[in-house]
Protein backbone atom coordinates (compact mmCIF):
# COMPACT_ATOMS: atom_id res chain seq x y z
CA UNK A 1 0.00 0.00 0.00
CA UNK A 2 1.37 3.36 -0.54
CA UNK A 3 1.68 5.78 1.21
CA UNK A 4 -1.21 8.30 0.07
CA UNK A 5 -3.17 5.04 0.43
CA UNK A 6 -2.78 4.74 3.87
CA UNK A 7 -2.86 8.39 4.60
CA UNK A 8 -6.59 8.27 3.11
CA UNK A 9 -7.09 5.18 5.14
CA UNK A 10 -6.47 6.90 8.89
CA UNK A 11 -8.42 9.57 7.58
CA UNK A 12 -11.25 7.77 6.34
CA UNK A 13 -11.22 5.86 10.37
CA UNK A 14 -11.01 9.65 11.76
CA UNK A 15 -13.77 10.64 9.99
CA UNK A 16 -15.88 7.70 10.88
CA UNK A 17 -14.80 8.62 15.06
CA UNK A 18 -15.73 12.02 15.05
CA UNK A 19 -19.87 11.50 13.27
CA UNK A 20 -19.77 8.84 15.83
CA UNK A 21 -18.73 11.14 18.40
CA UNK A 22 -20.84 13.57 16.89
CA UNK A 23 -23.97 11.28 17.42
CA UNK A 24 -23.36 10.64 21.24
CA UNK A 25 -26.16 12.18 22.77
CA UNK A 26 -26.78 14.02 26.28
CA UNK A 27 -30.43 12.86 28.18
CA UNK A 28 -31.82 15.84 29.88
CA UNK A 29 -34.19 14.96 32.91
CA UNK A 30 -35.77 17.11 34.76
CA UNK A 31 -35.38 16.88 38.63
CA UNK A 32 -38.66 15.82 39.82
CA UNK A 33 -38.80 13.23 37.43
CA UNK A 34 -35.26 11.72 38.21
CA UNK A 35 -37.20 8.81 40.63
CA UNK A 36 -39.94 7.33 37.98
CA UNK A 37 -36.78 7.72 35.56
CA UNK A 38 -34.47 4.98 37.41
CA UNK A 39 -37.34 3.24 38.27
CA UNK A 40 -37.72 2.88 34.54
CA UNK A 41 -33.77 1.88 33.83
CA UNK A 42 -33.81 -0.71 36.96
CA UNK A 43 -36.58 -1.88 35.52
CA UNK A 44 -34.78 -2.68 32.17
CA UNK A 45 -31.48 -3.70 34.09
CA UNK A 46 -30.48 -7.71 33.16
CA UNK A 47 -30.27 -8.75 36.25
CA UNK A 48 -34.07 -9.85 36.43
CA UNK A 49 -33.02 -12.88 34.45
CA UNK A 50 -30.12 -13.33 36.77
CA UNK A 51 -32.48 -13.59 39.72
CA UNK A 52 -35.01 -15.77 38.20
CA UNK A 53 -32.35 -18.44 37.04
CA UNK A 54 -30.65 -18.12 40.84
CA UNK A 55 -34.29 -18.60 42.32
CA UNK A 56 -35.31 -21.35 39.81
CA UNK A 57 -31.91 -22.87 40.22
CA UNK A 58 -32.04 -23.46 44.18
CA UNK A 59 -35.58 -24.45 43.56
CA UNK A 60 -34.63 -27.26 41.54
CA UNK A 61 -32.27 -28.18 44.27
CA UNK A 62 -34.56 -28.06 47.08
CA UNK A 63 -36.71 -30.86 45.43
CA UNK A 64 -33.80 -32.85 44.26
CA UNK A 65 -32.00 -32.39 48.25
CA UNK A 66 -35.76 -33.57 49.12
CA UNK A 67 -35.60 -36.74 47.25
CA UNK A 68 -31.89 -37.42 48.19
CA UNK A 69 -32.94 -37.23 51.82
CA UNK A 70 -35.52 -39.67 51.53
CA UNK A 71 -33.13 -41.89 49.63
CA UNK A 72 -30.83 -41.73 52.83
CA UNK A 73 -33.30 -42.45 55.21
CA UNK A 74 -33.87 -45.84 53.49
CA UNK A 75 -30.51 -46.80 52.62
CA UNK A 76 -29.54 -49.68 54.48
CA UNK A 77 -26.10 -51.18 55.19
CA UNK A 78 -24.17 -52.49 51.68
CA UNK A 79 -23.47 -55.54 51.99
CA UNK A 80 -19.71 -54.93 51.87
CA UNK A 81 -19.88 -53.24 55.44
CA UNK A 82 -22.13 -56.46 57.06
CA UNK A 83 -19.07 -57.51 58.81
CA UNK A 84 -19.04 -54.06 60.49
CA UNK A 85 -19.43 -54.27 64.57
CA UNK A 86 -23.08 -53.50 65.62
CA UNK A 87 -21.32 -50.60 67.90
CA UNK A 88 -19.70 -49.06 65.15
CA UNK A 89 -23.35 -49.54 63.45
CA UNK A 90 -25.17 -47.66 65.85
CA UNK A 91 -22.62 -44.74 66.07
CA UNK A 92 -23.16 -44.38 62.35
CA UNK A 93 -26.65 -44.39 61.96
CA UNK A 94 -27.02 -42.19 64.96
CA UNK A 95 -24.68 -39.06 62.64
CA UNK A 96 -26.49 -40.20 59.76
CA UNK A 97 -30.40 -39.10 61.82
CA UNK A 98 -28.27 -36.10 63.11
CA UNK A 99 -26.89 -35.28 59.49
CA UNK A 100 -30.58 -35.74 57.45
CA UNK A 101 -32.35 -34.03 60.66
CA UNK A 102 -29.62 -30.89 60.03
CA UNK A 103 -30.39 -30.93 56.47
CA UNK A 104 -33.76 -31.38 56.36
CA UNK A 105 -33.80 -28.15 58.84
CA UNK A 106 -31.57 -26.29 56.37
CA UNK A 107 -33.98 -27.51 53.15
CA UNK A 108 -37.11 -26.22 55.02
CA UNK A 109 -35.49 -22.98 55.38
CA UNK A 110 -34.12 -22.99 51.74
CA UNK A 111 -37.61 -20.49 50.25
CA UNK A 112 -36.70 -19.08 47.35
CA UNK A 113 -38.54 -15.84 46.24
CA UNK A 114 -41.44 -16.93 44.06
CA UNK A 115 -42.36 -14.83 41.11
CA UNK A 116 -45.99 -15.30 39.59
CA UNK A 117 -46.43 -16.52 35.18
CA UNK A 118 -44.88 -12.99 33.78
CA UNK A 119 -44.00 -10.82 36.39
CA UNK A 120 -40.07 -9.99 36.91
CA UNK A 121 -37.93 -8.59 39.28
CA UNK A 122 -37.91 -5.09 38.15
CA UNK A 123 -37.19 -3.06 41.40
CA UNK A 124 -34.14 -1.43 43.60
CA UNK A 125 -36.48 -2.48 46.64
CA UNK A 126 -36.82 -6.54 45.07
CA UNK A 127 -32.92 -6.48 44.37
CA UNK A 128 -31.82 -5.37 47.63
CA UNK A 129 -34.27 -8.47 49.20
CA UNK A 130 -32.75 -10.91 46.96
CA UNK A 131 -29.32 -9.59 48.03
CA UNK A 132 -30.62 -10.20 51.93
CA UNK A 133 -32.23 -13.48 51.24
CA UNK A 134 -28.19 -14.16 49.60
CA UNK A 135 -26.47 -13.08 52.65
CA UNK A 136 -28.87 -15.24 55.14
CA UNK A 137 -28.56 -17.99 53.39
CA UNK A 138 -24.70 -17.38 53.14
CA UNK A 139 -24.80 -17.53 56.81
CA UNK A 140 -27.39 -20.27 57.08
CA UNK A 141 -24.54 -22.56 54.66
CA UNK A 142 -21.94 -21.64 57.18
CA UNK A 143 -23.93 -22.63 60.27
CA UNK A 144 -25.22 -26.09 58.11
CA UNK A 145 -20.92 -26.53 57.76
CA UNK A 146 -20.31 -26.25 61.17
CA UNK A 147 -23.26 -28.37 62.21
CA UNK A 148 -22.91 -31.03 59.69
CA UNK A 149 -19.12 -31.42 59.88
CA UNK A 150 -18.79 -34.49 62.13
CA UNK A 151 -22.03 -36.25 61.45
CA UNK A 152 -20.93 -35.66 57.74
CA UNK A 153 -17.47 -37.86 57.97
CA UNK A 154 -19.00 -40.30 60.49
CA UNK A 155 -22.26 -40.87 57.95
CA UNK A 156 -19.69 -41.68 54.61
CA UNK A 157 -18.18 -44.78 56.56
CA UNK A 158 -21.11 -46.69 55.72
CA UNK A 159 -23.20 -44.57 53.33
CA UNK A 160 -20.66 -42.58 50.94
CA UNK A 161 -22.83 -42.47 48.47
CA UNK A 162 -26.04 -41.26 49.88
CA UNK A 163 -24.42 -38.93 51.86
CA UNK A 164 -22.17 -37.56 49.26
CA UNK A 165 -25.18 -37.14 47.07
CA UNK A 166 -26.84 -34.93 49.72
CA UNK A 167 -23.09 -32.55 50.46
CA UNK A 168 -22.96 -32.33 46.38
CA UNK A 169 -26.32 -30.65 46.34
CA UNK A 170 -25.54 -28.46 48.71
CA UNK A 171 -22.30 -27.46 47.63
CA UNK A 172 -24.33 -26.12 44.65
CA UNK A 173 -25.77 -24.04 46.79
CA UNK A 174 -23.06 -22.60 48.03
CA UNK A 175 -21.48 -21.78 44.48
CA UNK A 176 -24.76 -20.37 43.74
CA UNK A 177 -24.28 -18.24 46.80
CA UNK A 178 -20.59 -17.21 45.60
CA UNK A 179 -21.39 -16.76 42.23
CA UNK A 180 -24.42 -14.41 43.88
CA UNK A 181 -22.40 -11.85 45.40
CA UNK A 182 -19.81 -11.46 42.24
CA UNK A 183 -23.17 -10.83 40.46
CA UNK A 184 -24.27 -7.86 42.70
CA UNK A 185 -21.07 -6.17 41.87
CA UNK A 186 -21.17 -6.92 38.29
CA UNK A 187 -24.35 -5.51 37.88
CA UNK A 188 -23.56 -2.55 40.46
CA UNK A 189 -26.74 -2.95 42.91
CA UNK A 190 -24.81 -1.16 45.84
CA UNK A 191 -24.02 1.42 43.33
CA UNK A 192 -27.68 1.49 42.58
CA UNK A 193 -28.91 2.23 46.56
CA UNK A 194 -26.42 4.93 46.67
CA UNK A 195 -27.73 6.62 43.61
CA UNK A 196 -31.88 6.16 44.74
CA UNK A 197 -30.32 7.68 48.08
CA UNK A 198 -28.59 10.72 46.21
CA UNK A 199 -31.78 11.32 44.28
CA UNK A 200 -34.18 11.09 47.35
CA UNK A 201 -31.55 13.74 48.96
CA UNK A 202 -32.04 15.82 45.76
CA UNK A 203 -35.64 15.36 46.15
CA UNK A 204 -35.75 16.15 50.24
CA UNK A 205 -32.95 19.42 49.70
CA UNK A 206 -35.10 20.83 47.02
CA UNK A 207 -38.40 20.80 49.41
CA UNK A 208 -36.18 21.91 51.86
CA UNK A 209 -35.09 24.79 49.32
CA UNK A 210 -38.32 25.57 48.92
CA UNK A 211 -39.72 25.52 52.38
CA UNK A 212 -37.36 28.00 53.29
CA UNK A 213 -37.69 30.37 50.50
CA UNK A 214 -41.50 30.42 51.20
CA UNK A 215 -40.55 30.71 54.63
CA UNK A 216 -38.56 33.84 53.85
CA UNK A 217 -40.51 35.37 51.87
CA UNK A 218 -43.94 35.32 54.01
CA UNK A 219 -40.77 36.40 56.60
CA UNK A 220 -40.06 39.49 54.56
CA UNK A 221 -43.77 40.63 54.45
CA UNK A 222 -44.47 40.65 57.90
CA UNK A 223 -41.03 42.53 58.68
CA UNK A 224 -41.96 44.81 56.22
CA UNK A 225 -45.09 45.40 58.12
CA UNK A 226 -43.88 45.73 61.33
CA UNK A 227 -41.43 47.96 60.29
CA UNK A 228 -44.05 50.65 58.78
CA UNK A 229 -45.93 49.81 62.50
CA UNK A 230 -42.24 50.60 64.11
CA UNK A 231 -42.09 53.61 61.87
CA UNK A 232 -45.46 55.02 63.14
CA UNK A 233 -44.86 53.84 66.78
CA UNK A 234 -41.70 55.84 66.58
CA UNK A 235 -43.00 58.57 64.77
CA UNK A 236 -45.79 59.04 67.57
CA UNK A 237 -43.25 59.27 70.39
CA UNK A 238 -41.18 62.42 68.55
CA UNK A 239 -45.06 64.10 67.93
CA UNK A 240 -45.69 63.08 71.31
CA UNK A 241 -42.89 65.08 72.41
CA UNK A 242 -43.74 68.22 70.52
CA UNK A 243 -47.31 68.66 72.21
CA UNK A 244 -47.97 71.68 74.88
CA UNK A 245 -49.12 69.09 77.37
CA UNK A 246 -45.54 66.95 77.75
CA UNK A 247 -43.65 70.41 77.30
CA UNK A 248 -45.69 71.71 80.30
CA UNK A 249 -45.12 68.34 81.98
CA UNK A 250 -41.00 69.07 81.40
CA UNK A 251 -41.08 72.46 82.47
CA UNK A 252 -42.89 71.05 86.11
CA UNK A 253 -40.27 68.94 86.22
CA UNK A 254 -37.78 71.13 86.03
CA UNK A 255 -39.69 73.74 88.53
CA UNK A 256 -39.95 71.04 91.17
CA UNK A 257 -36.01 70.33 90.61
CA UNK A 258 -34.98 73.80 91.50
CA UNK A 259 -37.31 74.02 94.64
CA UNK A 260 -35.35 70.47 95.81
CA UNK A 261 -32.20 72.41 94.56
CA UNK A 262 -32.93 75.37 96.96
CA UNK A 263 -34.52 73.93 99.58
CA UNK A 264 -31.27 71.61 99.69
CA UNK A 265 -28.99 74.99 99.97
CA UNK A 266 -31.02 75.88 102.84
CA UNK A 267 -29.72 72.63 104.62
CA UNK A 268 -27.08 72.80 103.92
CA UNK A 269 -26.13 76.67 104.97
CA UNK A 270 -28.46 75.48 108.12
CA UNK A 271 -25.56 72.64 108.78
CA UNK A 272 -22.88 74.66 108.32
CA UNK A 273 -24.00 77.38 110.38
CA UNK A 274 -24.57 74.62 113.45
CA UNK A 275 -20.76 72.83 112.32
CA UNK A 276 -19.21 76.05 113.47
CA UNK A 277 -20.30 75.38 117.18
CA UNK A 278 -20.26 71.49 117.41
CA UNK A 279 -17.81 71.88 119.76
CA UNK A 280 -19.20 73.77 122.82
CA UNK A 281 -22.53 72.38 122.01
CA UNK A 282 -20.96 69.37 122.99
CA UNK A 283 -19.40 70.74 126.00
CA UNK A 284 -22.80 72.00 126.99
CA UNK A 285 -24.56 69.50 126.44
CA UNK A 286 -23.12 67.91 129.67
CA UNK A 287 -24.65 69.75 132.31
CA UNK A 288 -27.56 71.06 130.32
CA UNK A 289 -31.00 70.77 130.86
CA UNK A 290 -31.84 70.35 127.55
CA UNK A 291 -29.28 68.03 126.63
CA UNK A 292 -31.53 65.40 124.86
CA UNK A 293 -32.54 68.52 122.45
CA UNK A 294 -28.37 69.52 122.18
CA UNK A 295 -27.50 65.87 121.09
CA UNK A 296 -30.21 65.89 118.12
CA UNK A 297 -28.74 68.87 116.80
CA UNK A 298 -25.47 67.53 117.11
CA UNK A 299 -26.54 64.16 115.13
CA UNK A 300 -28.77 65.91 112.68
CA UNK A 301 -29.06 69.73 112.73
CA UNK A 302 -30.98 69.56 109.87
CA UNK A 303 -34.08 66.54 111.15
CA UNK A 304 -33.32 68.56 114.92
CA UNK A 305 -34.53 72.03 113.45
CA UNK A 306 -37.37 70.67 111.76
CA UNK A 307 -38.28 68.91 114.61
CA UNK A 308 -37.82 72.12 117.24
CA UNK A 309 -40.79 74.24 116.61
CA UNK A 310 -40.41 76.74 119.60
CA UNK A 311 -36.90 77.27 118.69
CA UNK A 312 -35.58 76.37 121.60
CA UNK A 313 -32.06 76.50 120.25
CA UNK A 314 -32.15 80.13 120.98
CA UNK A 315 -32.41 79.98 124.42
CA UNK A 316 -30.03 77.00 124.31
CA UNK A 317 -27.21 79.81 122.80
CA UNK A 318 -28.47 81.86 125.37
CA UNK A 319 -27.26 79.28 128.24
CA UNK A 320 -24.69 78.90 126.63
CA UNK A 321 -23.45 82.65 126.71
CA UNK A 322 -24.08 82.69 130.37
CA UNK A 323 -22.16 79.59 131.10
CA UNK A 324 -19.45 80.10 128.28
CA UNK A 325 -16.59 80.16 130.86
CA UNK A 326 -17.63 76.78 132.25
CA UNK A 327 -17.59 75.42 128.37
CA UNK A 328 -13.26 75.93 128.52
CA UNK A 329 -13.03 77.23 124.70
CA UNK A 330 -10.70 79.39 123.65
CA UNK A 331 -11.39 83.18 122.42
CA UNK A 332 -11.23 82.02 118.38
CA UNK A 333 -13.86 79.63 119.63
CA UNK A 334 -16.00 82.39 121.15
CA UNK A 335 -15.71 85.04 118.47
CA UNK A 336 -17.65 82.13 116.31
CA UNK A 337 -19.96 81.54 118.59
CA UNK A 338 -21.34 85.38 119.23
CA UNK A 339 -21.36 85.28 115.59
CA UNK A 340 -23.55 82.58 114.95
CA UNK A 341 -25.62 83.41 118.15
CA UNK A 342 -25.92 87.26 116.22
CA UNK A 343 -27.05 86.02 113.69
CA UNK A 344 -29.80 83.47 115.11
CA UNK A 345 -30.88 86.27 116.94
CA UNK A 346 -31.33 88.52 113.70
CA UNK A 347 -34.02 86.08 112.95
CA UNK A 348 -31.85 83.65 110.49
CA UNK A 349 -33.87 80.79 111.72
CA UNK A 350 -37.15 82.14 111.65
CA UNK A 351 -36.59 83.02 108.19
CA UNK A 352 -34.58 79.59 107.00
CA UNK A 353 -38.14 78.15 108.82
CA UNK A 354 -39.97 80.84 106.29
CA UNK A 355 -38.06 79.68 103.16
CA UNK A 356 -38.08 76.23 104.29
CA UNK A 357 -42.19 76.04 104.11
CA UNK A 358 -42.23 78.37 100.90
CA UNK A 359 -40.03 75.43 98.74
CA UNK A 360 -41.72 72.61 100.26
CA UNK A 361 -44.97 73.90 99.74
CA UNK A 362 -43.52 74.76 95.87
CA UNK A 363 -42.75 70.80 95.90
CA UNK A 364 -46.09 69.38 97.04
CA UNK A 365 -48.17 71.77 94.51
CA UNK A 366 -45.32 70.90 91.74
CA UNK A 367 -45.56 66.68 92.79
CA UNK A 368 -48.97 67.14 92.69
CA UNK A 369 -49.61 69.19 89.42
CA UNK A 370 -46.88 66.13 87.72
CA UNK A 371 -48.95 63.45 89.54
CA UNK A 372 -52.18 64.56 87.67
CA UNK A 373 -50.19 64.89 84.42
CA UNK A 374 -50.49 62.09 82.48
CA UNK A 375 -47.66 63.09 79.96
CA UNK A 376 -45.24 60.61 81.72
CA UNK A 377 -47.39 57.33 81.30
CA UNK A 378 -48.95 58.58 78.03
CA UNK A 379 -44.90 58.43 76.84
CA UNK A 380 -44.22 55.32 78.88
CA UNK A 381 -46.83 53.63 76.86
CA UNK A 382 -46.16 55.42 73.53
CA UNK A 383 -42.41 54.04 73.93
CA UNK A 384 -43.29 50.48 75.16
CA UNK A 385 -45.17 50.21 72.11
CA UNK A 386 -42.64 51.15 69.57
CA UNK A 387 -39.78 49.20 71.96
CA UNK A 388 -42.03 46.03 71.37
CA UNK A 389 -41.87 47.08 67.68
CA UNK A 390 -38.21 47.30 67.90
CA UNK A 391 -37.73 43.90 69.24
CA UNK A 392 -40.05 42.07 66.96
CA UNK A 393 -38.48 43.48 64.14
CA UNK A 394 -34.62 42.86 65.50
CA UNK A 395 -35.61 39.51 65.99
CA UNK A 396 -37.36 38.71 63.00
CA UNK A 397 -34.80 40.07 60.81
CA UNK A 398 -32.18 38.16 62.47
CA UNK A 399 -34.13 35.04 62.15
CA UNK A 400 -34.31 35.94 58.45
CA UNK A 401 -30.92 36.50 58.06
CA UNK A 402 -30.25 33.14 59.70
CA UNK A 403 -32.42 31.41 57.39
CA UNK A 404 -30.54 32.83 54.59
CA UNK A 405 -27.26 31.98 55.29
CA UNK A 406 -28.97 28.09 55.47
CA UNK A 407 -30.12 28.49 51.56
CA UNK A 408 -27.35 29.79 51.11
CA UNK A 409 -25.57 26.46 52.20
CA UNK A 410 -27.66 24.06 50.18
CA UNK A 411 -25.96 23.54 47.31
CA UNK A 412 -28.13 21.41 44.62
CA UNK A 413 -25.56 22.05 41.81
CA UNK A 414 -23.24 19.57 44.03
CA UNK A 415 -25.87 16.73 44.85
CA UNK A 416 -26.94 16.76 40.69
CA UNK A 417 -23.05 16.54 39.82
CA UNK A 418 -23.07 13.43 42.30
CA UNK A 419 -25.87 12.19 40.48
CA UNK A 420 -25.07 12.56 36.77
CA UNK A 421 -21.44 10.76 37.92
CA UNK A 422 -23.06 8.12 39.25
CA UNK A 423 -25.64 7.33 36.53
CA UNK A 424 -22.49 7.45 34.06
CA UNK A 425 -21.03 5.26 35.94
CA UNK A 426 -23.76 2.65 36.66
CA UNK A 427 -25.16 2.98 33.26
CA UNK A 428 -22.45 4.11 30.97
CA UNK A 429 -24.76 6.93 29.85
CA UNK A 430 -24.47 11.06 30.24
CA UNK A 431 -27.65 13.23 31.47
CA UNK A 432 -27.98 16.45 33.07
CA UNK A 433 -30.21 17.10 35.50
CA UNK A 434 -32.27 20.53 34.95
């Protein structure tokens, strides 16, 4: 051949693998009807046949393991064992009961899944319970072995034949058992339950998708709404705040802080004026008549003068004058003490008393002029009701926000990938999923 021959020849073959590659087609499904579409490919799957041929194969043995059972039970002794001791007789026979008793057990268990005149195994759900009736009676061969294993040997010293009839059958069982589990890999039934579980997980994120964009959205309305009812709310409070009635209820407020502001400057000018003579009060207070009186004054000038009506501190000062040289004070002492007695005598006290009456008077008519105001629990109410606002909305828009960030963590793109990798895999074929 020459060589332009040859050339034409790879390119005829190219040719030929691209329009074949050109022909491969892509299967679109859409996601809700991914389920009722492998339902429809297990369905078609060969391994229907396989199961009917397993079934009808171990039902075939069952009936012959039947007959070879009965054939044991009647077997007597060949004639080439007759010289065999009647002990060594009755050993035998009593493995050979034990062995048929053990198989006939096994035999009775042996139901093979019965299929009615046309129907097939067509399902994941019918595979996966032939693979379980496989692995049980994997385990019941295992437990027969184990069971068997003595009687077995003892039972071929005088009936080999019978007995190896009965082992034979059953060792067909077990190769149907091996061949079994080769089969479920061939034809990729564990591959098959992870793909119905991927789908159903396609199927349950997607309603959970759903659910929570609904959720959101009916979410988003109400926040919207209580928003405009915090806007209001809020909007009230400011109005509220503008009206004659809570500026009048302010401007109390601050009246009935200035009378507590003077009347506080009068106690304290009150104390101070009494601080200057603690100490020969004290002194006087020993021998004094009115000592009792002295020693509130000393405690609390302040509870003392509101307490001495008659003023009895004057003529306390006045004792005190008379008896200053028994008191021991020095002259600095003294000069502050004709002060403050000067000035009690000018009629400080009767005028501090004066003042005292004026502001708390000013405080009882201002407590009860703010008392019969009903700005304060009008507001108190008016902000309650916009605070509730405030933390309805705080917490519904967090709870929003929350449920968000969970869509945004469901990723369907992912699970479908899984999915179309899988079906390529089990069936050699490439979809996407829409």
């Amino acid at each position: 051949m020459s060589n332009f021959s040859l050339l034409n020849t790879f390119k005829n073959i190219f040719s030929k693998i691209n329009q074949s590659s050109s022909k491969i087609e892509i299967e679109r499904i859409e996601n809700e009807d991914l389920e009722d579409w492998l339902e429809k490919k297990i369905s078609q799957l060969p391994f229907h046949s396989y199961l009917k041929d397993y079934f009808s194969q171990l039902k075939s043995i069952k009936e012959e393991l039947n007959e070879q059972l009965e054939e044991l039970k009647k077997v007597e002794v060949s004639k080439e064992h007759k010289n065999v001791q009647e002990r060594v007789k009755n050993i035998v026979f009593g493995h050979k009961e034990k062995y048929i008793r053990e198989m006939e057990r096994f035999n009775e268990q042996l139901l093979p899944i019965e299929k009615k005149e046309g129907e097939k195994f067509s399902s994941l759900q019918e595979y996966q319970e032939a693979v379980r009736f496989n692995q049980e009676l994997d385990q019941k061969l295992d437990q027969l072995a184990k069971n068997t294993a003595k009687s077995y040997q003892a039972s071929q010293h005088l009936f080999f034949d019978k007995v190896e009839e009965v082992f034979k059958s059953v060792g067909e069982v077990n190769i149907l058992v091996k061949d079994f589990k080769k089969n479920i890999d061939l034809h990729k039934i564990e591959d098959l339950r992870l793909l119905t579980e991927k789908i159903q997980e396609l199927r349950i994120t997607i309603e959970k998708k759903s659910n929570l964009e609904n959720e959101i959205k009916k979410k988003e309305i109400e926040l919207n709404q209580i928003e405009k009812e915090k806007t209001i709310k809020e909007k009230k409070v400011d109005e509220f705040k503008k009206t004659e009635d809570y500026k009048n209820y302010l401007s109390l407020l601050r009246e009935q802080e200035q009378a507590k502001i003077k009347n506080k400057g009068i106690q304290q000018e009150l104390s101070l004026l009494f601080s200057k003579v603690n100490r020969p009060l004290k002194k006087y207070a020993h021998f004094s008549l009115d000592s009792k009186l002295i020693d509130k004054y000393l405690d609390n000038a302040i509870e003392a003068f509101d307490m001495d009506k008659e003023l009895k501190i004057k003529e306390i000062f006045e004792g005190m004058d008379k008896n200053w040289e028994k008191l021991n004070c020095d002259d600095k002492q003294k000069n502050v003490f004709l002060d403050v007695k000067e000035k009690i005598n000018n009629k400080f006290l009767e005028q501090i008393k004066i003042s005292q009456d004026k502001y708390f008077k000013e405080e009882q008519d201002l407590k009860e002029k703010i008392n019969n105001n009903s700005s304060d629990e009008t507001l108190r109410v008016l902000e309650h009701n916009f605070e509730k606002a405030e933390h309805l909305y705080y917490h519904l828009d967090k709870e929003i926000k929350d449920q968000k960030q969970k869509l945004e963590r469901i990723n369907l793109e992912e699970i479908k990938n899984n999915i179309e990798e899988k079906i390529k895999k089990i069936f050699t074929l490439s979809v996407i999923i829409n």
